[in-house]
N, C-alpha and C. Protein backbone atom coordinates (compact mmCIF):
# COMPACT_ATOMS: atom_id res chain seq x y z
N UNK A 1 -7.16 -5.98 -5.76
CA UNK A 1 -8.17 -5.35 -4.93
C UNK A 1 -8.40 -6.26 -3.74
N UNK A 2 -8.54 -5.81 -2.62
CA UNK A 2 -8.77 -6.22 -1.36
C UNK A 2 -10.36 -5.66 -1.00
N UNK A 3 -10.99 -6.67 -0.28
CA UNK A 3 -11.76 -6.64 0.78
C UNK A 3 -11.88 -6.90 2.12
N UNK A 4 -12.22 -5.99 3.00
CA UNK A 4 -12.63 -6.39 4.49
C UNK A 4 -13.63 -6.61 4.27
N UNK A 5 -14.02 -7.18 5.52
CA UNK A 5 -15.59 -7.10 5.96
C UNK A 5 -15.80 -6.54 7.28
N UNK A 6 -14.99 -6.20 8.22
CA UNK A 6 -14.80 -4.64 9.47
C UNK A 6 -14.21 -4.09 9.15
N UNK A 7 -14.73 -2.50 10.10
CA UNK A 7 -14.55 -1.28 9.67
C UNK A 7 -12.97 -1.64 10.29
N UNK A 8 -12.11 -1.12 9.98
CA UNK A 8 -10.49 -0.60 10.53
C UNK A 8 -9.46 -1.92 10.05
N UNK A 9 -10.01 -2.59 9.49
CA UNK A 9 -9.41 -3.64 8.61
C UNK A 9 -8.28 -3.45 7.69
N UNK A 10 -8.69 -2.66 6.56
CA UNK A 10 -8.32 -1.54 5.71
C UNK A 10 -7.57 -1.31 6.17
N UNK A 11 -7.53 -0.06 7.27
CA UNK A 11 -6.58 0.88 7.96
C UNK A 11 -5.10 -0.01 8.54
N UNK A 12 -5.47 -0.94 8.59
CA UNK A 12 -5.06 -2.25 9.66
C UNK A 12 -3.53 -2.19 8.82
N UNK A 13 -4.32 -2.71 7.42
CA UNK A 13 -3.46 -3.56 6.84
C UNK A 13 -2.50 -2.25 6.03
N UNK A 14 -2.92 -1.06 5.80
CA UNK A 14 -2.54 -0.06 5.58
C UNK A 14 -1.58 0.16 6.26
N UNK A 15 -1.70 0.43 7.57
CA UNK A 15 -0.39 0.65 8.16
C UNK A 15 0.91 -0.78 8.01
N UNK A 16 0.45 -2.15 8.70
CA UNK A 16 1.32 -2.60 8.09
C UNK A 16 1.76 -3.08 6.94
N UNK A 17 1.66 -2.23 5.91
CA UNK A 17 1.72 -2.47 4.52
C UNK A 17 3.07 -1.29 4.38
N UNK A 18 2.71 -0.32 4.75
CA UNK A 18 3.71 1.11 5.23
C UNK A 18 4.85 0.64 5.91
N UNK A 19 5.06 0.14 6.93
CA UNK A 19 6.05 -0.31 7.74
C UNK A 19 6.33 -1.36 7.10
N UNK A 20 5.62 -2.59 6.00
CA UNK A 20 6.49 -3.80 5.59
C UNK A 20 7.30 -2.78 4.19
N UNK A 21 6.74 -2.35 3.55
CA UNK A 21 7.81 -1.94 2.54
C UNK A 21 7.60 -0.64 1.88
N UNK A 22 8.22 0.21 2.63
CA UNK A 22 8.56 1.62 2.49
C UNK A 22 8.83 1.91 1.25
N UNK A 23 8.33 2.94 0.57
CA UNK A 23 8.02 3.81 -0.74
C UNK A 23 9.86 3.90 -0.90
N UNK A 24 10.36 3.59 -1.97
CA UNK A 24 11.53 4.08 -2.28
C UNK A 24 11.62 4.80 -3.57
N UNK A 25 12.28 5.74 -3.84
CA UNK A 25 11.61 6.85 -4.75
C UNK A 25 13.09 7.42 -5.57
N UNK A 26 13.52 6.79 -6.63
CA UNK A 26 14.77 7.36 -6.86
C UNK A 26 14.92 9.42 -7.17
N UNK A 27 16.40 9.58 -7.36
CA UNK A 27 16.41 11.05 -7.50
C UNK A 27 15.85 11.50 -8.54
N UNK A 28 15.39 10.57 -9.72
CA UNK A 28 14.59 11.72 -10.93
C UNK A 28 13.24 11.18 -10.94
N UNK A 29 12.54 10.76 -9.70
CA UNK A 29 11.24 10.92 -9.34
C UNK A 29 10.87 9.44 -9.57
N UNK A 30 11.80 8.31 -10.46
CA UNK A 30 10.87 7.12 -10.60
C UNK A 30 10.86 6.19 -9.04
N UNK A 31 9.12 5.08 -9.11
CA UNK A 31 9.40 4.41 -8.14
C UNK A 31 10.42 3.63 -8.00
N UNK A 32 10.84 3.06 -7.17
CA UNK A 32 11.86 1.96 -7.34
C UNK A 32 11.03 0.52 -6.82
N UNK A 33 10.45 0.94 -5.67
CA UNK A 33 9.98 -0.60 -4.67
C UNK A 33 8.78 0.04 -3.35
N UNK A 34 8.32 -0.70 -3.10
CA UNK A 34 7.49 -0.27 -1.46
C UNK A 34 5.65 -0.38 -2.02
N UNK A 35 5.17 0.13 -1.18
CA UNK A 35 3.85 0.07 -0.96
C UNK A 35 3.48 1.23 -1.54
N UNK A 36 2.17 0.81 -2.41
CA UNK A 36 1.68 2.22 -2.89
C UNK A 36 0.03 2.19 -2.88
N UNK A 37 -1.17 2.72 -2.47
CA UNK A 37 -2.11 2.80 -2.47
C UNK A 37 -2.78 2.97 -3.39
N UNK A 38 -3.55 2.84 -4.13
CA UNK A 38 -4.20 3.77 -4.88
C UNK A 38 -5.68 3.92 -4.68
N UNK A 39 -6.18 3.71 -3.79
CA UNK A 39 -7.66 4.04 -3.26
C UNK A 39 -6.79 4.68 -1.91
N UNK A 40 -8.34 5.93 -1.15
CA UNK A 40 -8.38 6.75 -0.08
C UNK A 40 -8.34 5.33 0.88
N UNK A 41 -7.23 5.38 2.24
CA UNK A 41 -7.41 4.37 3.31
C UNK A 41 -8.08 4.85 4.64
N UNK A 42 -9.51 4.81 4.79
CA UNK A 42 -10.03 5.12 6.09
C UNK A 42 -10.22 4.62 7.08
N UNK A 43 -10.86 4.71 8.64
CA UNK A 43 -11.57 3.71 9.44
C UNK A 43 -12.58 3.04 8.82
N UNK A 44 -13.22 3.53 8.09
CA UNK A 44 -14.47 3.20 7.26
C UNK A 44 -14.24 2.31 6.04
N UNK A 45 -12.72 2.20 5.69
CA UNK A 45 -12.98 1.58 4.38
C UNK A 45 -13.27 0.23 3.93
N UNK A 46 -13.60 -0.15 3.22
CA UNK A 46 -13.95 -1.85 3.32
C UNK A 46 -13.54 -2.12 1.60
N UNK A 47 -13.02 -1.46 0.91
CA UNK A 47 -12.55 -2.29 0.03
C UNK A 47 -10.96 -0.82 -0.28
N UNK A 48 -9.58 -1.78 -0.85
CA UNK A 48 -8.47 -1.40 -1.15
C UNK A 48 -8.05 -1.71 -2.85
N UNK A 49 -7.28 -1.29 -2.97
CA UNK A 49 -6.94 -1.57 -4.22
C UNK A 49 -5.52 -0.37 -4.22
N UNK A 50 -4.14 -1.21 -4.09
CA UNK A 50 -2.48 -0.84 -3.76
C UNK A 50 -1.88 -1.76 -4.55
N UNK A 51 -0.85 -1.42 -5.19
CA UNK A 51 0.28 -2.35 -5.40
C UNK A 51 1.82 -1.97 -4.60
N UNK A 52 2.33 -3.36 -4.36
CA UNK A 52 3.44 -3.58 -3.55
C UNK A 52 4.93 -3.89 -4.93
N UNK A 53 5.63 -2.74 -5.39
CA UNK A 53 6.73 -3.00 -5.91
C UNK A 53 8.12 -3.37 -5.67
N UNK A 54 8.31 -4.44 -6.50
CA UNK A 54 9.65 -4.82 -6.04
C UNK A 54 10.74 -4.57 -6.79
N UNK A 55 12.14 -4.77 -6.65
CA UNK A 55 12.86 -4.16 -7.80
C UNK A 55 13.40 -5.69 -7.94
N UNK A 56 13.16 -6.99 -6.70
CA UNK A 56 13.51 -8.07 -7.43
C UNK A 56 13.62 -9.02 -8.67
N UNK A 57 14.83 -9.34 -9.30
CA UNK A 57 14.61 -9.45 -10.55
C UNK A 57 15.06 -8.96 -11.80
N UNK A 58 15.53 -7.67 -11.39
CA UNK A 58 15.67 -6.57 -12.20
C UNK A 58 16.85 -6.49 -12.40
């Protein structure tokens, strides 16, 4: 879980969270790797909670 403390913080890190590691999604639906949200990301938001998967390792 993440906190800001300004409004567009959130959003901020949202986008480059999107552009650092893109959702990769194999053909029978499992994740593979990338950024995934799981709280709503607004101008307004001040707290996050995403996990970032990797397939490193594996």
């Amino acid at each position: 879980m993440e906190h800001y403390g300004a409004e567009g913080e959130a959003l901020e890190n949202h986008h480059r969270c999107l552009s650092a590691y893109p959702l990769k999604i194999a053909q029978d639906g499992r994740i593979l790797q990338g950024y995934l949200p799981l709280t709503p990301v607004q101008a307004t938001t001040h707290y996050q909670v995403y996990v970032v998967l990797s397939d490193a390792g594996v």
